[in-house]
PDBML (XML) file of the C-alpha atoms, coordinates in Angstrom:
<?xml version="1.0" encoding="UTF-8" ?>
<PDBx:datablock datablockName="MODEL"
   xmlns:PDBx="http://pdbml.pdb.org/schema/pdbx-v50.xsd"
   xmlns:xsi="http://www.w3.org/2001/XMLSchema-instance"
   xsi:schemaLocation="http://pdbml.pdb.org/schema/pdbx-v50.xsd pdbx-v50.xsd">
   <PDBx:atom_siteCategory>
      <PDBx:atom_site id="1">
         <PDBx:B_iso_or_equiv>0.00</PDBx:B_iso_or_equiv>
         <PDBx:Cartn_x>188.556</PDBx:Cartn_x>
         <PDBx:Cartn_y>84.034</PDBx:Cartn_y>
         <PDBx:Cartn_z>152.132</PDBx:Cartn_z>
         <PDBx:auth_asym_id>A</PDBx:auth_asym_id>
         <PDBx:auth_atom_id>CA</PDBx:auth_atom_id>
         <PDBx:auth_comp_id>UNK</PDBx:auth_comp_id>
         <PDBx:auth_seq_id>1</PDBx:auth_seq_id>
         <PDBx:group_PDB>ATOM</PDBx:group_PDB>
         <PDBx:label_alt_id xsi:nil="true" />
         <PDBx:label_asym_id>A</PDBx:label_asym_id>
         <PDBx:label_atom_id>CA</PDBx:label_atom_id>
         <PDBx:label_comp_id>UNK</PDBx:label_comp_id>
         <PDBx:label_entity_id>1</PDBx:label_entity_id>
         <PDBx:label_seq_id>1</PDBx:label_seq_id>
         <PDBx:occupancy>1.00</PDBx:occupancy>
         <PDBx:pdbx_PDB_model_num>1</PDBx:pdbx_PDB_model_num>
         <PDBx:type_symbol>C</PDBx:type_symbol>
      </PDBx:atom_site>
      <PDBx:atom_site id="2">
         <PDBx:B_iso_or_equiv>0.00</PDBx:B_iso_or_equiv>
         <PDBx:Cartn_x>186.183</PDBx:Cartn_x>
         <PDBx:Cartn_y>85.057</PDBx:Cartn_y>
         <PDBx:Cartn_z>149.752</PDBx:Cartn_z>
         <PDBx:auth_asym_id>A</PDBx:auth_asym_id>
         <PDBx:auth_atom_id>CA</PDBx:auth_atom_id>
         <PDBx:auth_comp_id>UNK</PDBx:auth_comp_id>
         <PDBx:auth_seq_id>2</PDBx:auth_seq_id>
         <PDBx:group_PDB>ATOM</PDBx:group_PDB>
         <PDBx:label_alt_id xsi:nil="true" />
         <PDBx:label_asym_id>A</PDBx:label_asym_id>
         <PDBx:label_atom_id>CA</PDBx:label_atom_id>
         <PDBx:label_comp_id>UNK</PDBx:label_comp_id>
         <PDBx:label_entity_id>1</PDBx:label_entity_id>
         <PDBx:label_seq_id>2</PDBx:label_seq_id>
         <PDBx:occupancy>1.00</PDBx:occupancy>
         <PDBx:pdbx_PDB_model_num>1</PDBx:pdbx_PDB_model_num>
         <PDBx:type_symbol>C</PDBx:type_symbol>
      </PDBx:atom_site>
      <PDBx:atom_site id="3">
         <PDBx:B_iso_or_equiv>0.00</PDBx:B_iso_or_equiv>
         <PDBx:Cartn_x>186.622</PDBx:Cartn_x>
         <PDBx:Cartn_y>84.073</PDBx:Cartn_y>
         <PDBx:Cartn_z>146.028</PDBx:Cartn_z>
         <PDBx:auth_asym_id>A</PDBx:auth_asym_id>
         <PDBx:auth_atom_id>CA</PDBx:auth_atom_id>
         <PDBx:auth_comp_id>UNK</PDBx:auth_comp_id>
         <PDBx:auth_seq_id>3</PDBx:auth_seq_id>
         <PDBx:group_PDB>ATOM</PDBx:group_PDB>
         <PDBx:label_alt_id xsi:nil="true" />
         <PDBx:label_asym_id>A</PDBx:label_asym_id>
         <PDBx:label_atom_id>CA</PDBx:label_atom_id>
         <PDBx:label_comp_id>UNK</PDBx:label_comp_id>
         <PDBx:label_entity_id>1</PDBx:label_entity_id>
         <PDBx:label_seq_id>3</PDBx:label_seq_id>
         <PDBx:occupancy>1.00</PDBx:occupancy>
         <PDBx:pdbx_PDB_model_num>1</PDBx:pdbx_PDB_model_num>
         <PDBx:type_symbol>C</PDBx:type_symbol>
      </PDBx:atom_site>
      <PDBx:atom_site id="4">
         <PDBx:B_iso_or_equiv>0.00</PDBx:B_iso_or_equiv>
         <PDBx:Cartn_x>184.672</PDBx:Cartn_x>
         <PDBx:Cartn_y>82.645</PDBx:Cartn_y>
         <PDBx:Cartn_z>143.255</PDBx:Cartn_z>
         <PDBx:auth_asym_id>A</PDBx:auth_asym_id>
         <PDBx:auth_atom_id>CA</PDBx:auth_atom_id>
         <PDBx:auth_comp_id>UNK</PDBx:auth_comp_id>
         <PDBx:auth_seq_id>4</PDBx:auth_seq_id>
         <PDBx:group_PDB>ATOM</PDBx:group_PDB>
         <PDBx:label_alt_id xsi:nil="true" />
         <PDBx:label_asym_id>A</PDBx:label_asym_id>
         <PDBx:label_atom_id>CA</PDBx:label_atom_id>
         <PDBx:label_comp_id>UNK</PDBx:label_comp_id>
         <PDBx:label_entity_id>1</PDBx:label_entity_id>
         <PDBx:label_seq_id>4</PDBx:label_seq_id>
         <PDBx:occupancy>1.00</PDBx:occupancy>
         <PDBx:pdbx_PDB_model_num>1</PDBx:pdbx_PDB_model_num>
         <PDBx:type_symbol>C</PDBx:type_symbol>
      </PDBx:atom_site>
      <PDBx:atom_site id="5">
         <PDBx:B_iso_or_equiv>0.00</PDBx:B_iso_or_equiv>
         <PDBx:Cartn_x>184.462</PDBx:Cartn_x>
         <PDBx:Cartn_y>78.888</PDBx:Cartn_y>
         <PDBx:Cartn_z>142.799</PDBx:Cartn_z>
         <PDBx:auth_asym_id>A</PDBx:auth_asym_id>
         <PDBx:auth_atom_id>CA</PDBx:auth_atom_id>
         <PDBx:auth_comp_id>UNK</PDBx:auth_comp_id>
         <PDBx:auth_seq_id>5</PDBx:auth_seq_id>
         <PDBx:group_PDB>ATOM</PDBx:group_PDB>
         <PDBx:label_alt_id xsi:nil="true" />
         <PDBx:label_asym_id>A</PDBx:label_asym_id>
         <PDBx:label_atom_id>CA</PDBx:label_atom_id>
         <PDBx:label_comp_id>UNK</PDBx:label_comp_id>
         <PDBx:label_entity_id>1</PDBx:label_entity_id>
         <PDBx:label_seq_id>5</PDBx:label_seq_id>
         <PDBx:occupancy>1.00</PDBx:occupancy>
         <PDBx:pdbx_PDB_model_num>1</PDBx:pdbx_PDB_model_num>
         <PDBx:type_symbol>C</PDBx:type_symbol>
      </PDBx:atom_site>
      <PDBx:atom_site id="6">
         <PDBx:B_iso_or_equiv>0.00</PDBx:B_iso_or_equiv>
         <PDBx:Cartn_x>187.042</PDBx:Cartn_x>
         <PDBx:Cartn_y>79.139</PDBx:Cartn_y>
         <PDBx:Cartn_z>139.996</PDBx:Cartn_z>
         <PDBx:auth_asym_id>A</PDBx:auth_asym_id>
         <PDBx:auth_atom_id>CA</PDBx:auth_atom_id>
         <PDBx:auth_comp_id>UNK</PDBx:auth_comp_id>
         <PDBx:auth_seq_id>6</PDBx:auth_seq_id>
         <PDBx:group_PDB>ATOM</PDBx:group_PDB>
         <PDBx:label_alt_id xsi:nil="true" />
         <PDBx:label_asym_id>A</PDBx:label_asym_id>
         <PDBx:label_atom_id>CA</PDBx:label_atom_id>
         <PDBx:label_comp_id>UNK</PDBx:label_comp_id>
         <PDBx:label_entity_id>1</PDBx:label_entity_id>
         <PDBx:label_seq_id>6</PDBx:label_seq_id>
         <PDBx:occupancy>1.00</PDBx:occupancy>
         <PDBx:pdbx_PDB_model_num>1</PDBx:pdbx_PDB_model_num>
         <PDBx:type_symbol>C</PDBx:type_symbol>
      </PDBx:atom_site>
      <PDBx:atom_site id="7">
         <PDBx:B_iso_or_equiv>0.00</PDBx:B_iso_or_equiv>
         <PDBx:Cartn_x>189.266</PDBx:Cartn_x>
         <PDBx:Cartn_y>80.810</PDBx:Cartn_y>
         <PDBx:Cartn_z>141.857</PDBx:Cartn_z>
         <PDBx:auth_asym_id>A</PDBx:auth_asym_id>
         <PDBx:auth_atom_id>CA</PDBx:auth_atom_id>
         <PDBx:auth_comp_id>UNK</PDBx:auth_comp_id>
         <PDBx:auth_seq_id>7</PDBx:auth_seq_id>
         <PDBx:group_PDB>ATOM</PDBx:group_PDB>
         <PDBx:label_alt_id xsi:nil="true" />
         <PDBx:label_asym_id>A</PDBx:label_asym_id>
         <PDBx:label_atom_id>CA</PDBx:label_atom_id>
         <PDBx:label_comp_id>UNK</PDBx:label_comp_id>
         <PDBx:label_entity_id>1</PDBx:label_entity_id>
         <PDBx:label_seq_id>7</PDBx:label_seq_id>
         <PDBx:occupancy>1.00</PDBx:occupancy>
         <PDBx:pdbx_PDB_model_num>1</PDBx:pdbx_PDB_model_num>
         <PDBx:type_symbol>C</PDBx:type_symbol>
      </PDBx:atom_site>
      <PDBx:atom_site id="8">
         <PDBx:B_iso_or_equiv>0.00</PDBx:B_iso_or_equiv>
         <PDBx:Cartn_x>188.628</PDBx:Cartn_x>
         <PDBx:Cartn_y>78.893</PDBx:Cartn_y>
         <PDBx:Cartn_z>144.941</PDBx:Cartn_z>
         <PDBx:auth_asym_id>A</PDBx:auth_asym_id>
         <PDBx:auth_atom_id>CA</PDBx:auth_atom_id>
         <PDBx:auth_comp_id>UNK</PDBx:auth_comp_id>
         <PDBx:auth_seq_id>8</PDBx:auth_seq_id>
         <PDBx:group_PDB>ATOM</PDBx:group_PDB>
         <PDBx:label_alt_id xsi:nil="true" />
         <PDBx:label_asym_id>A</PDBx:label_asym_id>
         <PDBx:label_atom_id>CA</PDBx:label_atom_id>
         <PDBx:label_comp_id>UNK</PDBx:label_comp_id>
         <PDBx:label_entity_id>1</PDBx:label_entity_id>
         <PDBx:label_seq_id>8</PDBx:label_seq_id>
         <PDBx:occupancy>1.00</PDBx:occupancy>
         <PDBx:pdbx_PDB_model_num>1</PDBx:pdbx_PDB_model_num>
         <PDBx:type_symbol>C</PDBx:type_symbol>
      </PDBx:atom_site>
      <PDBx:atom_site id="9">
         <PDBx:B_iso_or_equiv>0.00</PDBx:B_iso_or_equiv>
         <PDBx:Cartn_x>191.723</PDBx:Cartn_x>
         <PDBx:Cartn_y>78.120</PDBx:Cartn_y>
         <PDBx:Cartn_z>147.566</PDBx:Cartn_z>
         <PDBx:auth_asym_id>A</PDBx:auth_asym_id>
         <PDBx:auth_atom_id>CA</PDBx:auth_atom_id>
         <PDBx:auth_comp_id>UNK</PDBx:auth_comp_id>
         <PDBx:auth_seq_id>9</PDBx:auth_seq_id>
         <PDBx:group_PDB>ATOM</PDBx:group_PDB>
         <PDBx:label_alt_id xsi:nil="true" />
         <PDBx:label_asym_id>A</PDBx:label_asym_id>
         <PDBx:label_atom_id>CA</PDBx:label_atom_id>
         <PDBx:label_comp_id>UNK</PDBx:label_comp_id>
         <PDBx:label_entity_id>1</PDBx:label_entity_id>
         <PDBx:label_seq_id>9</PDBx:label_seq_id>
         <PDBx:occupancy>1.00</PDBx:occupancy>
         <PDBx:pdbx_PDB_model_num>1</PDBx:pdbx_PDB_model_num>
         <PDBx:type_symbol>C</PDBx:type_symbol>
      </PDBx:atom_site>
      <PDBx:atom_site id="10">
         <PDBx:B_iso_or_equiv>0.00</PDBx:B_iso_or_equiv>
         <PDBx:Cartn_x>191.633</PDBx:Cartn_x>
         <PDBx:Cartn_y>74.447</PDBx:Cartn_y>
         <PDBx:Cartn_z>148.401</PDBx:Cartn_z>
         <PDBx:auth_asym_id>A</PDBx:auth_asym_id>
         <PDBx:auth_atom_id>CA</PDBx:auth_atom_id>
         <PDBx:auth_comp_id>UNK</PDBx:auth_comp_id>
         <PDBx:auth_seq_id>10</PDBx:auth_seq_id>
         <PDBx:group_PDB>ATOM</PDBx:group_PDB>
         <PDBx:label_alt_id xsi:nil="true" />
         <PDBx:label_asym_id>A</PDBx:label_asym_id>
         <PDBx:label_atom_id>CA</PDBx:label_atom_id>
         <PDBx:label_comp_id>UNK</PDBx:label_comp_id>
         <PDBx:label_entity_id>1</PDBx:label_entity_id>
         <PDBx:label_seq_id>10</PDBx:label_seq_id>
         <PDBx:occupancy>1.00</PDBx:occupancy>
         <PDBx:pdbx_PDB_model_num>1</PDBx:pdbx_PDB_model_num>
         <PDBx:type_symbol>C</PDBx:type_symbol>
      </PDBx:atom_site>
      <PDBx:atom_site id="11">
         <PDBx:B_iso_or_equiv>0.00</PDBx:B_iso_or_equiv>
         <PDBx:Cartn_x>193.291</PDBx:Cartn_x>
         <PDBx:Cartn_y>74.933</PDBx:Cartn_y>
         <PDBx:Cartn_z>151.265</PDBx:Cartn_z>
         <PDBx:auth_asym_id>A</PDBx:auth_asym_id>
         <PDBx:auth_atom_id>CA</PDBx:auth_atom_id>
         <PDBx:auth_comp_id>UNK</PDBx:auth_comp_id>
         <PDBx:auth_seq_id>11</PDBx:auth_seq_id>
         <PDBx:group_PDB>ATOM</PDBx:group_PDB>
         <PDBx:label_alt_id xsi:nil="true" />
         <PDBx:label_asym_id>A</PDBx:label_asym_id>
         <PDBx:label_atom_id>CA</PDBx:label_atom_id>
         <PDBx:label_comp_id>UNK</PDBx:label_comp_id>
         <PDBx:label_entity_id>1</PDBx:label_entity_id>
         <PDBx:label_seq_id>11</PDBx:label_seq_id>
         <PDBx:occupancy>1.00</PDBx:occupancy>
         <PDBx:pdbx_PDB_model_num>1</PDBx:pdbx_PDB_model_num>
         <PDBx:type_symbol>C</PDBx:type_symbol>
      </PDBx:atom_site>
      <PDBx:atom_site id="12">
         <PDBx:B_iso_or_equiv>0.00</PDBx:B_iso_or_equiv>
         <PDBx:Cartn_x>190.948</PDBx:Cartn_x>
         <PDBx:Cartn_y>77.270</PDBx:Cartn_y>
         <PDBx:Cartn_z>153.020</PDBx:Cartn_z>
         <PDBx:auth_asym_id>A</PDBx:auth_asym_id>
         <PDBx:auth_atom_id>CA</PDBx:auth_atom_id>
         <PDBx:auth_comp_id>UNK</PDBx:auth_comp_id>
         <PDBx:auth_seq_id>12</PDBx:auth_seq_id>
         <PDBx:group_PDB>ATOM</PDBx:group_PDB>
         <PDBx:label_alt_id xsi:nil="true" />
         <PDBx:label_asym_id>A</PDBx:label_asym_id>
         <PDBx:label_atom_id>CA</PDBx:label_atom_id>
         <PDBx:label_comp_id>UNK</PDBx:label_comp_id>
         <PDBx:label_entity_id>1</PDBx:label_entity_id>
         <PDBx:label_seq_id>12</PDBx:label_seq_id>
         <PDBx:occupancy>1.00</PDBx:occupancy>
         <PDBx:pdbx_PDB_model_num>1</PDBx:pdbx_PDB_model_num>
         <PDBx:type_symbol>C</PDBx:type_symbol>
      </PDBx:atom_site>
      <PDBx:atom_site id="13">
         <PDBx:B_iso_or_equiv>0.00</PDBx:B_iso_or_equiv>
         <PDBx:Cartn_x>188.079</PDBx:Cartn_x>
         <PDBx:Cartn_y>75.188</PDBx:Cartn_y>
         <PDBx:Cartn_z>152.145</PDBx:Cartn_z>
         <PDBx:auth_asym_id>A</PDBx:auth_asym_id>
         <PDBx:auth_atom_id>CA</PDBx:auth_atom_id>
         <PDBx:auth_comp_id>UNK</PDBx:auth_comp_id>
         <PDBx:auth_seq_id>13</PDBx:auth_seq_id>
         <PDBx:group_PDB>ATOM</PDBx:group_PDB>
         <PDBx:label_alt_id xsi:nil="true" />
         <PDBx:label_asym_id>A</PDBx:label_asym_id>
         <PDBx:label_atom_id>CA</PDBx:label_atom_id>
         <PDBx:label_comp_id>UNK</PDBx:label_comp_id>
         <PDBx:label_entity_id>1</PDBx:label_entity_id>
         <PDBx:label_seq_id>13</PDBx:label_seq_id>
         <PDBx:occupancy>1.00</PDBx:occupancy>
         <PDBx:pdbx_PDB_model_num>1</PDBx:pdbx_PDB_model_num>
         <PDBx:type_symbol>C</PDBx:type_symbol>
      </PDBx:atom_site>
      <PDBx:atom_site id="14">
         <PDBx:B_iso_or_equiv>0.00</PDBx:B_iso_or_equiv>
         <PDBx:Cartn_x>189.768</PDBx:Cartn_x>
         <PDBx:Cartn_y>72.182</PDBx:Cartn_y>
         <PDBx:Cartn_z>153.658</PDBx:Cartn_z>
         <PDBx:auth_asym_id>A</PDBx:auth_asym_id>
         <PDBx:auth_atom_id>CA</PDBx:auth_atom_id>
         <PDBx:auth_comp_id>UNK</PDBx:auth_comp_id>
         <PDBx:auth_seq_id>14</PDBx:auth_seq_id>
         <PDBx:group_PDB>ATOM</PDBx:group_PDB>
         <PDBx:label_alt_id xsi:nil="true" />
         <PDBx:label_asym_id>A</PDBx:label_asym_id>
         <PDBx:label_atom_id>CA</PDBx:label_atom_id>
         <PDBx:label_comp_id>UNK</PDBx:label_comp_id>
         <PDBx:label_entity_id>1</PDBx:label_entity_id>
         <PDBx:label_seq_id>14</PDBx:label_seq_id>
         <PDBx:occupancy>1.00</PDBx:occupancy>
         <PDBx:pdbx_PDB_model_num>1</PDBx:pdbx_PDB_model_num>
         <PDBx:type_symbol>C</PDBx:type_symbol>
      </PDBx:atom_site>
      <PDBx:atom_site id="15">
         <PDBx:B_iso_or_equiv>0.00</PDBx:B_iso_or_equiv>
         <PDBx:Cartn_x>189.628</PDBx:Cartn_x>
         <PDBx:Cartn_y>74.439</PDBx:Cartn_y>
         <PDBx:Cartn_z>157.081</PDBx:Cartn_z>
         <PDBx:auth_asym_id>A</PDBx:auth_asym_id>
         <PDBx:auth_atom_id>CA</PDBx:auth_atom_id>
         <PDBx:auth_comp_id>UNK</PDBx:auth_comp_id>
         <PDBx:auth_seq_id>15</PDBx:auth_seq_id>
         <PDBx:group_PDB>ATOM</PDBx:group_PDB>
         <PDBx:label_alt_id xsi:nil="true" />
         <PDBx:label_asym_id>A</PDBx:label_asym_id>
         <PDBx:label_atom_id>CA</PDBx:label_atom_id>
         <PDBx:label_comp_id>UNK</PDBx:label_comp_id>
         <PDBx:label_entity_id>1</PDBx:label_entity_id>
         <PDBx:label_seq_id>15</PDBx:label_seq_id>
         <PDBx:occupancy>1.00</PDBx:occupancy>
         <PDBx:pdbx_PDB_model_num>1</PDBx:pdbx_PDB_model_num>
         <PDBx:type_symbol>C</PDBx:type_symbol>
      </PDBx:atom_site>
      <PDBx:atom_site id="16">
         <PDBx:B_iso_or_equiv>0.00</PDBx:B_iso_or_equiv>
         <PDBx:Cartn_x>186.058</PDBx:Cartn_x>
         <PDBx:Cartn_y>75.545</PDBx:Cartn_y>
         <PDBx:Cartn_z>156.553</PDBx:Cartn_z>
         <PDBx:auth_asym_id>A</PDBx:auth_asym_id>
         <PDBx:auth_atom_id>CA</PDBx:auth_atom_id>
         <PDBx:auth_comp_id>UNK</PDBx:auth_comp_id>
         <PDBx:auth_seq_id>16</PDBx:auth_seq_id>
         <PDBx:group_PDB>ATOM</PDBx:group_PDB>
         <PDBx:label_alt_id xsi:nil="true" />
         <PDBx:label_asym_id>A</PDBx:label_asym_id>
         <PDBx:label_atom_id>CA</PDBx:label_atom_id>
         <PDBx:label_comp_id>UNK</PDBx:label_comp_id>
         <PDBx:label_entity_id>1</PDBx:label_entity_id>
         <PDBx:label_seq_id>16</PDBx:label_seq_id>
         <PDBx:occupancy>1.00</PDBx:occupancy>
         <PDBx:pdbx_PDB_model_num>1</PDBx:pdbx_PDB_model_num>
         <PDBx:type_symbol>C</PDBx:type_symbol>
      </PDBx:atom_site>
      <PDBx:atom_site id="17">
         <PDBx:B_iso_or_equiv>0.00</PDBx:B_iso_or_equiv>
         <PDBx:Cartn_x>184.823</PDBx:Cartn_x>
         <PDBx:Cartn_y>71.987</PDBx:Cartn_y>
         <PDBx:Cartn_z>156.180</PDBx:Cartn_z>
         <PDBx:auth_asym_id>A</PDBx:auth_asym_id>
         <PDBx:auth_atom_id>CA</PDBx:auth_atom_id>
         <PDBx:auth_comp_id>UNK</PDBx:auth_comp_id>
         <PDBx:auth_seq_id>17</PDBx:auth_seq_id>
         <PDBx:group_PDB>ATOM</PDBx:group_PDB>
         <PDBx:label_alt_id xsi:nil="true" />
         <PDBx:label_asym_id>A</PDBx:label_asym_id>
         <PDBx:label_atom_id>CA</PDBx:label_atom_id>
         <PDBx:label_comp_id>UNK</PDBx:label_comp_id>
         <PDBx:label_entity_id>1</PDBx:label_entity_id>
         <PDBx:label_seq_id>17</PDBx:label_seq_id>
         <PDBx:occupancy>1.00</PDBx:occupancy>
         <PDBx:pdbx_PDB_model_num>1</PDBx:pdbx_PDB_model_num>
         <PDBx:type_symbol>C</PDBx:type_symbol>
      </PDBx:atom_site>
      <PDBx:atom_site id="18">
         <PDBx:B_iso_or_equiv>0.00</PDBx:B_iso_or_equiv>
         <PDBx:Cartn_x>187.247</PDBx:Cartn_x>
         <PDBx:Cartn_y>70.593</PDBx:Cartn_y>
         <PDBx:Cartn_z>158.867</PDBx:Cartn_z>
         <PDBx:auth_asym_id>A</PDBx:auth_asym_id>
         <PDBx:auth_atom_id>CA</PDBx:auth_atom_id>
         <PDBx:auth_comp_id>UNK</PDBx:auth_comp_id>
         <PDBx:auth_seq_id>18</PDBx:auth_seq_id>
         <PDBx:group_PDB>ATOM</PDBx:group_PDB>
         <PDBx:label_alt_id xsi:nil="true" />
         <PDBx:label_asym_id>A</PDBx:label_asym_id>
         <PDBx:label_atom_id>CA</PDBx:label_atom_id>
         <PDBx:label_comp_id>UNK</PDBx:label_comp_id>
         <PDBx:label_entity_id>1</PDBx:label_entity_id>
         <PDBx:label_seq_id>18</PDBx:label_seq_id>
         <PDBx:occupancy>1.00</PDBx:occupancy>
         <PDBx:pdbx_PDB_model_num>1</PDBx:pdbx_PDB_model_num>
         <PDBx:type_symbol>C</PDBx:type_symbol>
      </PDBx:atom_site>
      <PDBx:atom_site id="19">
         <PDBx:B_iso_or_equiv>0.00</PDBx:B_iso_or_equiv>
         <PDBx:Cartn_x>186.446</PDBx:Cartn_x>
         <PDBx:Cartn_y>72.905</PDBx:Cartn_y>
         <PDBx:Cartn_z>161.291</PDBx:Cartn_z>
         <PDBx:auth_asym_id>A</PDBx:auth_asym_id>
         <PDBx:auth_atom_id>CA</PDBx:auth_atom_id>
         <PDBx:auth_comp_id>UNK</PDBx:auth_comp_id>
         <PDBx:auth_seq_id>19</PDBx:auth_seq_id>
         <PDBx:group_PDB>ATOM</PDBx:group_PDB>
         <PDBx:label_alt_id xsi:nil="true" />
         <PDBx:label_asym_id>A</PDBx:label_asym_id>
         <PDBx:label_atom_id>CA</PDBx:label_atom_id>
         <PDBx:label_comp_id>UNK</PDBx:label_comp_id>
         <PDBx:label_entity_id>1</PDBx:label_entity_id>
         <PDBx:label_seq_id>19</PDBx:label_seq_id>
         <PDBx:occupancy>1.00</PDBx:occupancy>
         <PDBx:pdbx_PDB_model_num>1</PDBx:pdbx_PDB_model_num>
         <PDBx:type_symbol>C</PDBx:type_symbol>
      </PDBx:atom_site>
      <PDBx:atom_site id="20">
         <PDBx:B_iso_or_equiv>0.00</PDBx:B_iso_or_equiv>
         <PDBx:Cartn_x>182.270</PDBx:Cartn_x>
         <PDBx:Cartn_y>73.457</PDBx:Cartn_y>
         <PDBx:Cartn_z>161.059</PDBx:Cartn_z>
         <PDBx:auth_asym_id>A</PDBx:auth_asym_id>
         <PDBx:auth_atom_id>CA</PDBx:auth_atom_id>
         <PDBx:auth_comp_id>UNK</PDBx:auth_comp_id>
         <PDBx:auth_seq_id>20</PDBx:auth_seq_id>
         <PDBx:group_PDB>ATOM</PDBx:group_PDB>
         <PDBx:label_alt_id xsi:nil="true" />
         <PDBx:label_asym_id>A</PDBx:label_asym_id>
         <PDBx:label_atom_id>CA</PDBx:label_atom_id>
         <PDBx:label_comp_id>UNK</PDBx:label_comp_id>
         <PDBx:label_entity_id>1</PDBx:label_entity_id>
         <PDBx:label_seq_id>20</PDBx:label_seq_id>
         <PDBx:occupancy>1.00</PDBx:occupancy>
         <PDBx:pdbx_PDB_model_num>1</PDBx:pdbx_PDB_model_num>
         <PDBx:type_symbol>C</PDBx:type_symbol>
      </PDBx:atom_site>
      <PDBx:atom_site id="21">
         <PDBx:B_iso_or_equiv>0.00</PDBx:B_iso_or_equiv>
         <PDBx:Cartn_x>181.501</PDBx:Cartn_x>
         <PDBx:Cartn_y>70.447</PDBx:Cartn_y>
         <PDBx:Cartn_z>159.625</PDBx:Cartn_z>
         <PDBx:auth_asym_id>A</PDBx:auth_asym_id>
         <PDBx:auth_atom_id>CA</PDBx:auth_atom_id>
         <PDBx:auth_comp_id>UNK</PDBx:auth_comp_id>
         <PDBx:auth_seq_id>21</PDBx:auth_seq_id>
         <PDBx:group_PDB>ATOM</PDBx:group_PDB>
         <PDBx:label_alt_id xsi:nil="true" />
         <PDBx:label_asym_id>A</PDBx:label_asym_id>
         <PDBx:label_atom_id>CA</PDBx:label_atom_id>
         <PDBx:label_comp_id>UNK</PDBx:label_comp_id>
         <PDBx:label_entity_id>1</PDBx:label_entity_id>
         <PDBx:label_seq_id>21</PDBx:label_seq_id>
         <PDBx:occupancy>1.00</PDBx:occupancy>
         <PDBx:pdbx_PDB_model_num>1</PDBx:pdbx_PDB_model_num>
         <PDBx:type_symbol>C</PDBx:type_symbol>
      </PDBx:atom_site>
      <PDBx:atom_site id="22">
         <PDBx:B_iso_or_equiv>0.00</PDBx:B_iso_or_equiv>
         <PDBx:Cartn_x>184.062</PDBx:Cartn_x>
         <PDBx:Cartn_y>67.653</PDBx:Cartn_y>
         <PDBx:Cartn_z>160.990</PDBx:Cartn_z>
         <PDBx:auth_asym_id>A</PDBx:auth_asym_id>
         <PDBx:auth_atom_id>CA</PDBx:auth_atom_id>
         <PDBx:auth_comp_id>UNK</PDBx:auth_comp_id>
         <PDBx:auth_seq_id>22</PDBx:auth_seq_id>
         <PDBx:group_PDB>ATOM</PDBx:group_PDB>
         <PDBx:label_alt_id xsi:nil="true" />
         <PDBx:label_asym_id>A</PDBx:label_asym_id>
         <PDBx:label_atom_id>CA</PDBx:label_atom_id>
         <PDBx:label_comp_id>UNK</PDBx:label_comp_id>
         <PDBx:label_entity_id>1</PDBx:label_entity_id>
         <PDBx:label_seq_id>22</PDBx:label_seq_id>
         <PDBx:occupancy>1.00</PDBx:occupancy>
         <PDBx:pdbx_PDB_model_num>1</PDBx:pdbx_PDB_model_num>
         <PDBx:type_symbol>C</PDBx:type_symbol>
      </PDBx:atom_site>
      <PDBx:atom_site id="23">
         <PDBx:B_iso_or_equiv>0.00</PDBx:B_iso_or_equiv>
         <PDBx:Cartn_x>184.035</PDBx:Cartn_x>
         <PDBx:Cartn_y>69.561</PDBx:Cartn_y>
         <PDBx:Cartn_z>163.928</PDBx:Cartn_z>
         <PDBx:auth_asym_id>A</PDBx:auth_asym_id>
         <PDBx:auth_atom_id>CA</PDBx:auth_atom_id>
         <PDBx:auth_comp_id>UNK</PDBx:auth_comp_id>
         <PDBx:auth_seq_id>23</PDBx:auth_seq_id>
         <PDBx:group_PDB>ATOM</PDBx:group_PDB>
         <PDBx:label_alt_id xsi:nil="true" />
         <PDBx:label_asym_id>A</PDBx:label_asym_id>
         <PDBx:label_atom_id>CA</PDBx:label_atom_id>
         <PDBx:label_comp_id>UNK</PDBx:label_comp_id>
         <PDBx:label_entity_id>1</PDBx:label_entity_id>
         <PDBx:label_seq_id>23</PDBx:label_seq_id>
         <PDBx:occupancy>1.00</PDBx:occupancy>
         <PDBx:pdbx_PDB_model_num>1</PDBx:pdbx_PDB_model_num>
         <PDBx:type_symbol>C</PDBx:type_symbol>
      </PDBx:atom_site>
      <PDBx:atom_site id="24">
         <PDBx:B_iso_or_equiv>0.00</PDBx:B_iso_or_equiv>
         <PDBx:Cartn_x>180.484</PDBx:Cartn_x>
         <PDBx:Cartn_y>69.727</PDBx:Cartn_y>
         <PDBx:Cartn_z>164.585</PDBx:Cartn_z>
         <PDBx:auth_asym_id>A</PDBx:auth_asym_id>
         <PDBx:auth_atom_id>CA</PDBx:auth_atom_id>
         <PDBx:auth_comp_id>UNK</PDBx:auth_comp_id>
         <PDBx:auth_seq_id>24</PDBx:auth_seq_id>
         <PDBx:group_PDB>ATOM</PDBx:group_PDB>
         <PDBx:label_alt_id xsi:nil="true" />
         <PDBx:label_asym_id>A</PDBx:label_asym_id>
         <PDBx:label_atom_id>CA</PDBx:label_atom_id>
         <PDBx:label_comp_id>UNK</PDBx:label_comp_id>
         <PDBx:label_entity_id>1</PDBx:label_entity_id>
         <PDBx:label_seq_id>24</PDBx:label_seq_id>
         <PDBx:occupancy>1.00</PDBx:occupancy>
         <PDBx:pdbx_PDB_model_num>1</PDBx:pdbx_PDB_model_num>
         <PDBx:type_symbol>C</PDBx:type_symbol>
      </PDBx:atom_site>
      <PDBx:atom_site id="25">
         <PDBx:B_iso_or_equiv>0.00</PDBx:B_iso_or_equiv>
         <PDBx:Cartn_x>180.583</PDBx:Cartn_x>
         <PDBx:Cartn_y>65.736</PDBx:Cartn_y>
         <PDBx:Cartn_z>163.875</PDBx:Cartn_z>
         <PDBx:auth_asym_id>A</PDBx:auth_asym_id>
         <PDBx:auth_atom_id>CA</PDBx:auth_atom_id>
         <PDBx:auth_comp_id>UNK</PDBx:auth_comp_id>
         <PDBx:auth_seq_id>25</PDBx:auth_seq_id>
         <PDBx:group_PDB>ATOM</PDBx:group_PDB>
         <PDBx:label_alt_id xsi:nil="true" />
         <PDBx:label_asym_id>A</PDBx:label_asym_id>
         <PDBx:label_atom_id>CA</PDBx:label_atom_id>
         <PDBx:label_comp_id>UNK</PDBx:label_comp_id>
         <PDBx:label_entity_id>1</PDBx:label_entity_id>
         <PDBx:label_seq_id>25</PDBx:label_seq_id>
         <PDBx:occupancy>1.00</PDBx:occupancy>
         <PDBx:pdbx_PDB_model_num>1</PDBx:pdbx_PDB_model_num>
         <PDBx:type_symbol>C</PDBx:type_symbol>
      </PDBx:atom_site>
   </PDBx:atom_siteCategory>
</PDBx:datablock>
């Protein structure tokens, strides 16, 4: 995606943290 912060999809951000972030961990 690529939206402002108020229009932000909670379920892509879910993904982007789970998957470069916990991922990496």
């Amino acid at each position: 995606g690529s939206t402002s912060v108020m229009d932000a999809d909670e379920d892509q951000w879910r993904w982007m943290w789970e998957t470069n972030v916990l991922g990496t961990l």
